[in-house]
N, C-alpha and C. Protein backbone atom coordinates (compact mmCIF):
# COMPACT_ATOMS: atom_id res chain seq x y z
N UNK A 1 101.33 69.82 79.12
CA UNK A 1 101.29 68.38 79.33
C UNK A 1 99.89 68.02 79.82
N UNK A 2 99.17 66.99 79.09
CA UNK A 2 98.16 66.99 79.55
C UNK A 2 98.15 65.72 80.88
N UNK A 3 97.15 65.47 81.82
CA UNK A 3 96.89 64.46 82.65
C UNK A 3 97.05 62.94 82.51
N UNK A 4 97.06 62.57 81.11
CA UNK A 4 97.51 61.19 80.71
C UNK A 4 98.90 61.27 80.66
N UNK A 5 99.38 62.39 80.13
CA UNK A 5 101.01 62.01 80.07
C UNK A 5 101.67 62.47 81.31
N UNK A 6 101.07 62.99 82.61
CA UNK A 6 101.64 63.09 84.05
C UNK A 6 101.28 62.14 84.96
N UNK A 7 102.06 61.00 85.29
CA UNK A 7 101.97 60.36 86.11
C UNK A 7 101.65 60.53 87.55
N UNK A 8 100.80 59.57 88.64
CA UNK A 8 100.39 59.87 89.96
C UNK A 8 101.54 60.39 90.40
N UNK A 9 102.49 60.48 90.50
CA UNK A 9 103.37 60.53 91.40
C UNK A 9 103.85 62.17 91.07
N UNK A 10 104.02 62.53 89.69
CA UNK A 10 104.27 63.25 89.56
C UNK A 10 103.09 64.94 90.18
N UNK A 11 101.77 64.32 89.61
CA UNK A 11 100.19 64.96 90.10
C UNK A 11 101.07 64.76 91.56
N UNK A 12 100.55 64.00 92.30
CA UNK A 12 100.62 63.94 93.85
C UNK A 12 101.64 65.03 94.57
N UNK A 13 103.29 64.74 93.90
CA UNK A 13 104.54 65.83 94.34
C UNK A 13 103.88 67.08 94.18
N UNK A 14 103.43 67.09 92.81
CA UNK A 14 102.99 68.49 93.06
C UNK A 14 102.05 68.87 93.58
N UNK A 15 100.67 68.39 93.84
CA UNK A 15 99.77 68.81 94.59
C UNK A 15 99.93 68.52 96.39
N UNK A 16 101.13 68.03 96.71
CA UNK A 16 101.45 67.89 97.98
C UNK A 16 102.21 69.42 98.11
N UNK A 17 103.15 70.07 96.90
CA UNK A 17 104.01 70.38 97.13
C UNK A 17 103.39 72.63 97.13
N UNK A 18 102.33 72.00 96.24
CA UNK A 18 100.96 73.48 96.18
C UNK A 18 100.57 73.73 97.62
N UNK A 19 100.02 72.26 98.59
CA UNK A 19 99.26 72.67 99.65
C UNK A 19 100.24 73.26 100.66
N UNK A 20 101.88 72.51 101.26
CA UNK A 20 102.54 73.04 101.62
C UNK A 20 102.99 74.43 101.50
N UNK A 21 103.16 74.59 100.15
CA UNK A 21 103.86 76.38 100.25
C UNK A 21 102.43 76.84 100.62
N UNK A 22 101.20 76.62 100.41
CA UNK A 22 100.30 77.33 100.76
C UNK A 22 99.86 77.60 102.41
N UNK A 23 100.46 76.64 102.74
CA UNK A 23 100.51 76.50 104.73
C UNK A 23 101.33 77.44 104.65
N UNK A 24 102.52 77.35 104.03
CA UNK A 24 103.72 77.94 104.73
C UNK A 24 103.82 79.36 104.40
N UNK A 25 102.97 79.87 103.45
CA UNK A 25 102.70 81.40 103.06
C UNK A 25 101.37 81.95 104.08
N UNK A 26 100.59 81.35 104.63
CA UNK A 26 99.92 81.59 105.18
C UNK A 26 100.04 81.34 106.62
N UNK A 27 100.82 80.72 107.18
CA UNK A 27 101.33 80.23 108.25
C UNK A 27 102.68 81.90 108.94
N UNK A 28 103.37 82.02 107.76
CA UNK A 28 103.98 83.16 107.70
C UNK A 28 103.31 84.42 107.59
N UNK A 29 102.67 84.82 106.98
CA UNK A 29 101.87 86.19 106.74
C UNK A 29 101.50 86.07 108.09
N UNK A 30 100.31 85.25 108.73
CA UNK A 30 99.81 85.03 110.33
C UNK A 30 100.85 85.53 111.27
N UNK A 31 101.73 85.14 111.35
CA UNK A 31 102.97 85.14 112.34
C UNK A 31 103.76 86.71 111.96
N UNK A 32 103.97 86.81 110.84
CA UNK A 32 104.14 88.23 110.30
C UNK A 32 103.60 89.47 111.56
N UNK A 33 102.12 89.32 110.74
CA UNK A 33 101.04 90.10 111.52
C UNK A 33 100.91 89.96 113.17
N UNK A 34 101.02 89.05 113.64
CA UNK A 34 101.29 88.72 115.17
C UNK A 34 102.15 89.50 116.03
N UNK A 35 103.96 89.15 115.41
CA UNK A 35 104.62 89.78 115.54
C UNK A 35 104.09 91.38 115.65
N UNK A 36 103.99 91.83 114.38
CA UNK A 36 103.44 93.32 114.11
C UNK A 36 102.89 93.93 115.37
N UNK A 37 101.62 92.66 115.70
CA UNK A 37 100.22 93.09 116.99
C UNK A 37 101.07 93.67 118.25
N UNK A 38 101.71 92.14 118.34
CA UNK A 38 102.92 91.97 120.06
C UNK A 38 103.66 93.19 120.20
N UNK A 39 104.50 93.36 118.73
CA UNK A 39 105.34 94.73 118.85
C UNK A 39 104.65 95.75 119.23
N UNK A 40 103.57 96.23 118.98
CA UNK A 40 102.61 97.20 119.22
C UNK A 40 102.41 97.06 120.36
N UNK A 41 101.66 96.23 121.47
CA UNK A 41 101.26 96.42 122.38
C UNK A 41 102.19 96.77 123.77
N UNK A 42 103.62 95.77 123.31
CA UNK A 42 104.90 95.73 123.82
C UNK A 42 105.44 96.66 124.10
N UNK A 43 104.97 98.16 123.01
CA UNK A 43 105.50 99.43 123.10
C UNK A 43 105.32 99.53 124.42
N UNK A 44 104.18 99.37 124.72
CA UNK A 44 103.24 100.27 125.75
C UNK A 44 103.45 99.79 127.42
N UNK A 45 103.65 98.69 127.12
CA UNK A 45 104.09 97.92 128.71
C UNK A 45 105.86 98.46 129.24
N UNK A 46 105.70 98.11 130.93
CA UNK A 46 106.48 98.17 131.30
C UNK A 46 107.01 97.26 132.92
N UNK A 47 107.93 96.81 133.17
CA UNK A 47 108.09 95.66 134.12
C UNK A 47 106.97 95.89 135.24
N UNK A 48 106.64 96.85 135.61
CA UNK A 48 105.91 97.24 136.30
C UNK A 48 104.51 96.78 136.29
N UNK A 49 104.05 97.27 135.16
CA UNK A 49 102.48 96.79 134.60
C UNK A 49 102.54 95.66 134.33
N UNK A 50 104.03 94.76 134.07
CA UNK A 50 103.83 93.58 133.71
C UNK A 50 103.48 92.95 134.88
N UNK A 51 104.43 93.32 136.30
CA UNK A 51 104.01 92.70 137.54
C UNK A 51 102.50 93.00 138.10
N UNK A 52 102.19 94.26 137.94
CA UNK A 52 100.62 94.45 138.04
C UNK A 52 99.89 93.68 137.24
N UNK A 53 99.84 93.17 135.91
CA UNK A 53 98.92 92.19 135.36
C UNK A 53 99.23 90.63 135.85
N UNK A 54 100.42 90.22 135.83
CA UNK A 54 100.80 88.96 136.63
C UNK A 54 99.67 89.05 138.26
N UNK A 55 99.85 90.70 139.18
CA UNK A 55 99.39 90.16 140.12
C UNK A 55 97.41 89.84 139.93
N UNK A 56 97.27 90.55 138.92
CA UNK A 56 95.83 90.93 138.56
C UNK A 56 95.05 89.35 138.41
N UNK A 57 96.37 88.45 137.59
CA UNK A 57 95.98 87.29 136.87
C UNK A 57 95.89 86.20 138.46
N UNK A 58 96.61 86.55 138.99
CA UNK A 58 96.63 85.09 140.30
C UNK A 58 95.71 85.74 141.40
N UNK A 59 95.21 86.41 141.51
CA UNK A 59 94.02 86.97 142.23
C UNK A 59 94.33 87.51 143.85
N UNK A 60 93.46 87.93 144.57
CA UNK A 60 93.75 88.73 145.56
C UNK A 60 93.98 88.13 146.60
N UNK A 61 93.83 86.61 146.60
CA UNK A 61 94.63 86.02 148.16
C UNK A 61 95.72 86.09 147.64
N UNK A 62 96.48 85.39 146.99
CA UNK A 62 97.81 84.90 146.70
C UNK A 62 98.47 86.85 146.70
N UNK A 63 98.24 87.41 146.49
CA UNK A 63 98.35 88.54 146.73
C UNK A 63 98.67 89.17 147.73
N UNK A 64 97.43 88.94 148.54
CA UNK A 64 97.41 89.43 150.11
C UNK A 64 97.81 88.46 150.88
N UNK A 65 98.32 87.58 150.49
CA UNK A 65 99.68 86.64 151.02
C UNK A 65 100.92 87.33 150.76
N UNK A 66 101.41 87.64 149.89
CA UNK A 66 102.72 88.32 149.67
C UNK A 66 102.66 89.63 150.14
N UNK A 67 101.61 90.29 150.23
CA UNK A 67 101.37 91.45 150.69
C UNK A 67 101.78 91.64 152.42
N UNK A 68 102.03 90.42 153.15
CA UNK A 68 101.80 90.19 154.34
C UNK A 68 103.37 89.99 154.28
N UNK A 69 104.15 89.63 153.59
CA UNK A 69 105.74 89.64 153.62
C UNK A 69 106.34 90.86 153.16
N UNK A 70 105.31 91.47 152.27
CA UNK A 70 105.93 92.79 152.39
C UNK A 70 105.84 92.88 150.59
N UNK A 71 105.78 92.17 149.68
CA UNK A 71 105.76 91.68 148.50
C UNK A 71 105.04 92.19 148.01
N UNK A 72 105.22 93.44 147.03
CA UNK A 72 104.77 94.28 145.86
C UNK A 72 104.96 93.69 144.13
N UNK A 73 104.31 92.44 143.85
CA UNK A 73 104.66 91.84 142.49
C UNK A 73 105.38 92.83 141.31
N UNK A 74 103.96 94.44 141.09
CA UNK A 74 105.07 95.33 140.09
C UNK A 74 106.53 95.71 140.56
N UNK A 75 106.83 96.38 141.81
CA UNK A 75 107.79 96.19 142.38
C UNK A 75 109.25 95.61 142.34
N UNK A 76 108.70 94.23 142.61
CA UNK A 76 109.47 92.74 142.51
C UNK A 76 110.09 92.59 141.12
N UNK A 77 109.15 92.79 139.86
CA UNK A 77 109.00 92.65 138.60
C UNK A 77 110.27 93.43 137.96
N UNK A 78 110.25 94.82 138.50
CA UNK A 78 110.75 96.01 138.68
C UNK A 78 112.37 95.69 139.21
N UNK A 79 112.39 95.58 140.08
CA UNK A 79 113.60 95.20 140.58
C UNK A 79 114.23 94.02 140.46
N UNK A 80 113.68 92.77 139.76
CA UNK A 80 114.24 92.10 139.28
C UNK A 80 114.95 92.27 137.93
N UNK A 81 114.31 93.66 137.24
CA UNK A 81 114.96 93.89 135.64
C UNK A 81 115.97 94.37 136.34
N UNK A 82 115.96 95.48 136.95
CA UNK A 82 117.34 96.36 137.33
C UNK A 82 118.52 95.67 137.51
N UNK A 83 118.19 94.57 138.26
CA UNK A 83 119.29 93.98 138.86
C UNK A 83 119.43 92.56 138.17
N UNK A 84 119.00 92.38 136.87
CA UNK A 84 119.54 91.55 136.03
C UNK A 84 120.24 92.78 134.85
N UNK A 85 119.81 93.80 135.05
CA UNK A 85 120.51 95.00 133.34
C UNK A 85 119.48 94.36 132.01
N UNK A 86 118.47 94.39 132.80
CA UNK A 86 117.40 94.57 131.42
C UNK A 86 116.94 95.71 131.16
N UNK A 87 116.65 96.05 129.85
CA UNK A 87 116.41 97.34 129.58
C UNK A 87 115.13 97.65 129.83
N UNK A 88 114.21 98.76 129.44
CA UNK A 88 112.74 98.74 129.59
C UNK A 88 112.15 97.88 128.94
N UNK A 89 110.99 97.18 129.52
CA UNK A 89 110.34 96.18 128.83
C UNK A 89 109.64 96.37 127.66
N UNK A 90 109.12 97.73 127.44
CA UNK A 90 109.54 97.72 125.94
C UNK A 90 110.11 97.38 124.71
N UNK A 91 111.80 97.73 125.04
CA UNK A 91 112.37 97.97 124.72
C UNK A 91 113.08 96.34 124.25
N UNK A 92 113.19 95.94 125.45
CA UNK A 92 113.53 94.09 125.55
C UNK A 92 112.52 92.89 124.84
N UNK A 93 111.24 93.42 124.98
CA UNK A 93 110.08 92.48 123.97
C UNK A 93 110.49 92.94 122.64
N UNK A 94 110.70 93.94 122.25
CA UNK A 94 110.75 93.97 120.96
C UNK A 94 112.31 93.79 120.31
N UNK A 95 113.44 93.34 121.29
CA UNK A 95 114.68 92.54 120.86
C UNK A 95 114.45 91.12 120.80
N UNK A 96 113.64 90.95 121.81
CA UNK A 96 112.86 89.34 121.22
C UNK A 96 111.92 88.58 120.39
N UNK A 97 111.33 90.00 119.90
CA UNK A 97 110.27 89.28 118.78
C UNK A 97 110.86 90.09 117.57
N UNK A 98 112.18 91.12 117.32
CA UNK A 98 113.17 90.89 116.56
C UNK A 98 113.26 89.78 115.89
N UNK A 99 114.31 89.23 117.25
CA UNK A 99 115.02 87.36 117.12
C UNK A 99 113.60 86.57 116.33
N UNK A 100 112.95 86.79 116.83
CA UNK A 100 111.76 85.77 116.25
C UNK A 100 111.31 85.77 114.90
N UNK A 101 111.32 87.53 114.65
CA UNK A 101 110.96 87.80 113.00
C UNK A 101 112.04 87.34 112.35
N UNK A 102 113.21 87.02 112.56
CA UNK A 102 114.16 86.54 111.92
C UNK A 102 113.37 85.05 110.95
N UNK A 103 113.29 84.13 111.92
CA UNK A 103 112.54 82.95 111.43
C UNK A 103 111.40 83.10 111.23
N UNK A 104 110.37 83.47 111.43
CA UNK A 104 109.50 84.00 110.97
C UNK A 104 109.22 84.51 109.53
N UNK A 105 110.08 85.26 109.45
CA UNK A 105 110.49 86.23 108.16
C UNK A 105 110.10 84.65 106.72
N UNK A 106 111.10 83.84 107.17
CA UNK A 106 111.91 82.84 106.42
C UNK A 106 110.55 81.85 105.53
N UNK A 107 109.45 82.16 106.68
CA UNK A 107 107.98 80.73 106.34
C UNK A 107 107.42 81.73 104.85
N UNK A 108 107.08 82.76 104.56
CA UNK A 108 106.32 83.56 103.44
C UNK A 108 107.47 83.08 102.36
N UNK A 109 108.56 83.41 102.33
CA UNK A 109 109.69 83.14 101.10
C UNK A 109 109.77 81.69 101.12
N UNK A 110 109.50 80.36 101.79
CA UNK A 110 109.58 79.03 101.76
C UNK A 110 108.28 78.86 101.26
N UNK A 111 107.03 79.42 101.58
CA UNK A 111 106.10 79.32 100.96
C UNK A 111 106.06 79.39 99.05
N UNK A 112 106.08 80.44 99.02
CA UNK A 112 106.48 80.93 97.71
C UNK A 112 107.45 79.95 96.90
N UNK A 113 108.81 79.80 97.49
CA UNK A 113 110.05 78.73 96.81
C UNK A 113 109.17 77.64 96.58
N UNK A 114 108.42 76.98 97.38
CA UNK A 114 107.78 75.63 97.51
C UNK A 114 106.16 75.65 96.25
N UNK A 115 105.79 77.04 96.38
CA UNK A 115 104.72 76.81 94.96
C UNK A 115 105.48 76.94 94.21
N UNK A 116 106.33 77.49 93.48
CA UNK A 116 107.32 77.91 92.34
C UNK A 116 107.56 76.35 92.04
N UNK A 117 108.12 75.44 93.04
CA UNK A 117 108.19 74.28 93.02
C UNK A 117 107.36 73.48 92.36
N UNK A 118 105.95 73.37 92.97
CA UNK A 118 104.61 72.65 92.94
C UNK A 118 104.49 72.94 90.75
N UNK A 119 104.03 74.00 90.59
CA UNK A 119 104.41 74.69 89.28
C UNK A 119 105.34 73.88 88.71
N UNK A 120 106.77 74.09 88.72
CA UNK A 120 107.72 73.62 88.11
C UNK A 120 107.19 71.99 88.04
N UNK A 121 106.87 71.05 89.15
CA UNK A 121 106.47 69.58 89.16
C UNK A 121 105.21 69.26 88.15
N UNK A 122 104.36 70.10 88.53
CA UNK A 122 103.07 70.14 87.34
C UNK A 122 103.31 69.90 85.79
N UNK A 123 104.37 71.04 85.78
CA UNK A 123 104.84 71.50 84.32
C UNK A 123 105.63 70.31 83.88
N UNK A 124 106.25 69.41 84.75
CA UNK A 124 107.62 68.76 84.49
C UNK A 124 107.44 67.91 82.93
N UNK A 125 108.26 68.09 81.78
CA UNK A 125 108.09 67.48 80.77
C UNK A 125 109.18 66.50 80.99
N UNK A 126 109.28 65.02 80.29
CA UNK A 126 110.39 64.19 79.68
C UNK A 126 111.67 64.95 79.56
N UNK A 127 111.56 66.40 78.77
CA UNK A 127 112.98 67.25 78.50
C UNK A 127 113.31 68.41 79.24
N UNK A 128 112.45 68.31 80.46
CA UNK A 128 112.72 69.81 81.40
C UNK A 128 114.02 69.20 82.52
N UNK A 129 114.96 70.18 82.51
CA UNK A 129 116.14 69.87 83.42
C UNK A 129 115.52 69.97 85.05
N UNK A 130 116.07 68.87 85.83
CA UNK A 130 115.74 68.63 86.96
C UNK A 130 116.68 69.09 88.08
N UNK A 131 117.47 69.69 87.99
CA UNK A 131 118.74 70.02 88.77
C UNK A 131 118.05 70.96 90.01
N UNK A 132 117.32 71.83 90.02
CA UNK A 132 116.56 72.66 91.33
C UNK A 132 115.65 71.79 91.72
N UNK A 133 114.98 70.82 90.88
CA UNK A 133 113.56 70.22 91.57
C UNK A 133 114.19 69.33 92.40
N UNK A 134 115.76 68.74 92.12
CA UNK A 134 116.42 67.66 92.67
C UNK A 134 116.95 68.30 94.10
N UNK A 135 117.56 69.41 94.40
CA UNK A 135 117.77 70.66 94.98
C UNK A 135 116.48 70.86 96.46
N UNK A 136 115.46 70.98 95.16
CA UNK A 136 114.37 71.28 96.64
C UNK A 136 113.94 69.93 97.05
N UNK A 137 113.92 68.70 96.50
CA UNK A 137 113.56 67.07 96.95
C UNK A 137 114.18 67.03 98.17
N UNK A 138 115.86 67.43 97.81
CA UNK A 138 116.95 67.06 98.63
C UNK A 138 117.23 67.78 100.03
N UNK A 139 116.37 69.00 99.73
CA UNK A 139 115.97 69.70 101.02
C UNK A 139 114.80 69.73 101.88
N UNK A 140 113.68 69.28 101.34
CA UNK A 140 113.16 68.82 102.14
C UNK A 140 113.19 67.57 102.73
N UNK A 141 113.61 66.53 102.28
CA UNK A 141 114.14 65.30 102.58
C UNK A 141 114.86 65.66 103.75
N UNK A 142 115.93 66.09 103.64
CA UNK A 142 117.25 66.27 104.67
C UNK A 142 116.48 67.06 105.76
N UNK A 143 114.81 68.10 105.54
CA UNK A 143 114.67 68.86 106.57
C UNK A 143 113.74 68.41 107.44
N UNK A 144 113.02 66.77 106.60
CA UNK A 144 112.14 66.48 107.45
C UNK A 144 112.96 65.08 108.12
N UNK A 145 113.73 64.53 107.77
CA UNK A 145 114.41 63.67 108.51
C UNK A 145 115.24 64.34 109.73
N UNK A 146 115.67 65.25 109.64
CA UNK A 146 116.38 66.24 110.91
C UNK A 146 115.34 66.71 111.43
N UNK A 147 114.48 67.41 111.36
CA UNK A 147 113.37 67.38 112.12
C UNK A 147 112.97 66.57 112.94
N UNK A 148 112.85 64.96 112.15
CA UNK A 148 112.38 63.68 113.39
C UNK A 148 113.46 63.81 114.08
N UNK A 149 114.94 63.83 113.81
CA UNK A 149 115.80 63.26 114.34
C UNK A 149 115.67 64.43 116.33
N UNK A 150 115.43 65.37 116.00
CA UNK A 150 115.09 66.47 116.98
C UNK A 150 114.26 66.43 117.48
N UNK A 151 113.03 66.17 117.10
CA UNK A 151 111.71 65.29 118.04
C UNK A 151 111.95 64.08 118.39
N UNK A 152 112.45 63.35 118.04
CA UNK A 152 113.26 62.20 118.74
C UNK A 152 111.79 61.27 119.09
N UNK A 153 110.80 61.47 117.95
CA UNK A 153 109.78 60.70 117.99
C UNK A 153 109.39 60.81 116.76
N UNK A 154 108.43 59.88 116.71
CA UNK A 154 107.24 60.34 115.29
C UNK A 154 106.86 61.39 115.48
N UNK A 155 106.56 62.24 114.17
CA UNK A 155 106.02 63.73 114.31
C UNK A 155 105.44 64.18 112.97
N UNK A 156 104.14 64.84 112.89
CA UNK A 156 103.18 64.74 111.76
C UNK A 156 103.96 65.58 110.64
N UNK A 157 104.55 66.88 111.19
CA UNK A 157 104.49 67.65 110.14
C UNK A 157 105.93 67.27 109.89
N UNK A 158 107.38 66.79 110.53
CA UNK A 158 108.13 66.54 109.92
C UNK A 158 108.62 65.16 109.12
N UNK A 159 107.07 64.31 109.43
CA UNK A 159 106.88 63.08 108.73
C UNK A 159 106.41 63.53 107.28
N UNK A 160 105.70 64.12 107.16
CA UNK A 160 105.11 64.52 106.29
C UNK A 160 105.67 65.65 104.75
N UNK A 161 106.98 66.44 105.72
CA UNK A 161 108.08 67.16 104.56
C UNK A 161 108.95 65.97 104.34
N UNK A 162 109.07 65.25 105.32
CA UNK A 162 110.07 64.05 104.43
C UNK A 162 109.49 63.16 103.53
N UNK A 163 108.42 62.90 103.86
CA UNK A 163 107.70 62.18 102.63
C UNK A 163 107.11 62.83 101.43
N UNK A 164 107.18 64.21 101.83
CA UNK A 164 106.94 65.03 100.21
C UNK A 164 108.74 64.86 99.86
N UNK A 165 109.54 65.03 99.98
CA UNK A 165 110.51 65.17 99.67
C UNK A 165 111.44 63.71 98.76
N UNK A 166 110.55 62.58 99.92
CA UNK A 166 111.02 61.48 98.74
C UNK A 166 110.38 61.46 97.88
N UNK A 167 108.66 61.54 97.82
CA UNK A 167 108.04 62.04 96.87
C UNK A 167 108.21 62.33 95.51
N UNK A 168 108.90 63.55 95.75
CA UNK A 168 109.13 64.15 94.53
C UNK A 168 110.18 63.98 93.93
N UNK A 169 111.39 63.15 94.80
CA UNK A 169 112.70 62.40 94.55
C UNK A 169 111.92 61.45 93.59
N UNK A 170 110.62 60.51 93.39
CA UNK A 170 110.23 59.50 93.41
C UNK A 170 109.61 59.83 91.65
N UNK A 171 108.85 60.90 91.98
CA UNK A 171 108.09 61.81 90.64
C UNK A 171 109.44 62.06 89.66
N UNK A 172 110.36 62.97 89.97
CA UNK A 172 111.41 63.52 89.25
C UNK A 172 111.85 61.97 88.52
N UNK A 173 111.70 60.88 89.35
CA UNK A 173 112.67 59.43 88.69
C UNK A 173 111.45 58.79 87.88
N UNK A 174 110.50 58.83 88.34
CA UNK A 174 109.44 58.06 87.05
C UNK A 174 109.14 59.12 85.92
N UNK A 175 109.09 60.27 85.82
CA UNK A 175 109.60 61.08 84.38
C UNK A 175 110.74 61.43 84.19
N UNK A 176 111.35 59.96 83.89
CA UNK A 176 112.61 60.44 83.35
C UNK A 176 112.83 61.36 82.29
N UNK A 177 114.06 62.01 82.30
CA UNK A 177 114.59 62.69 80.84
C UNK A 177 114.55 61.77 79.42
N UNK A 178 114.38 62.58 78.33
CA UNK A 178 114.71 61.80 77.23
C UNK A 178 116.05 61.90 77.03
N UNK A 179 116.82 60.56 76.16
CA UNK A 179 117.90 60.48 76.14
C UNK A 179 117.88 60.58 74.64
N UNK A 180 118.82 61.62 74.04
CA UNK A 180 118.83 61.13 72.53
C UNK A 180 119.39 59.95 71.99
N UNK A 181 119.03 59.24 70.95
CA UNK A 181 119.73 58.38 70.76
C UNK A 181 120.99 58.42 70.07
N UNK A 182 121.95 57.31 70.57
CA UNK A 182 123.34 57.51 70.43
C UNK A 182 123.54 57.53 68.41
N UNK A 183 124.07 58.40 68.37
CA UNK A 183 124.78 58.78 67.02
C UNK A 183 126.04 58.67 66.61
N UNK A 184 126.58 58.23 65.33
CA UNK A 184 128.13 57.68 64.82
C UNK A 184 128.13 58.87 63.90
């Protein structure tokens, strides 16, 4: 299809819909790798060293203030896991940045779904079936309006998937399908 026969709207969905998966593949890979770093370093710590770098970070009065009550921060750190049944801090950072790779995981494959998208909108002819492009409109629509509804304010980036999402609700309806004409 060349550029005269793709309308702005249709150009725009999709070049809105290219830059997004491209955030969101790169936004993911980042966070990927992060995860990866944290898990690594996470090995190596323990409540202990965590309270020794906590005390390292607030410096040596505030220190030798607690020091004067008797207050050992690694210690403290220490005996506060025990007596909540946390496991080694090891062991516990990396059940939480688990949980995290979960969603995490999700931004590289939304990336990807969302160029596959951008593609499919580019390509869109008069006779290409719209039933997934209607699919992903309808999901980002629904994900950037729930989004505001949860910021419970204006908000850039979930202003911005809802308005790709009517968007391309908007693109998909100004190239319409061809209809054959009715036959006896």
């Amino acid at each position: 299809m060349s550029n005269s026969e793709r309308g702005v709207l249709q150009t725009a969905a999709a070049i809105a819909s290219a830059l997004l998966g491209a955030l969101l593949l790169l936004l993911g890979v980042a966070a990927v790798a992060a995860l990866l770093i944290a898990s690594a370093q996470a090995g190596g710590e323990s409540w202990e060293s965590l309270g020794a770098r906590a005390a390292a970070e607030i410096g040596d009065e505030p220190v030798a203030l607690l020091g004067i009550f008797g207050v050992d921060l690694p210690t403290l750190f220490a005996q506060f896991a025990a007596a909540q049944g946390l496991p080694a801090f090891g062991t516990f950072a990396r059940e939480v940045l688990a949980a995290l790779f979960v969603g995490v995981a999700l931004f590289p494959q939304a990336g990807l779904t969302t160029l596959i998208a951008a593609r499919s909108i580019w390509r869109l002819t008069p006779a290409a079936p719209r039933g997934l492009l209607r699919i992903y409109a309808g999901a980002l629509t629904l994900f950037g309006a729930v989004g505001l509804v949860i910021a419970s304010a204006p908000h850039l980036i979930w202003g911005l998937v809802l308005a790709l999402g009517l968007l391309t609700f908007a693109a998909l309806r100004s190239s319409s399908p061809v209809t054959p004409p009715y036959s006896a």
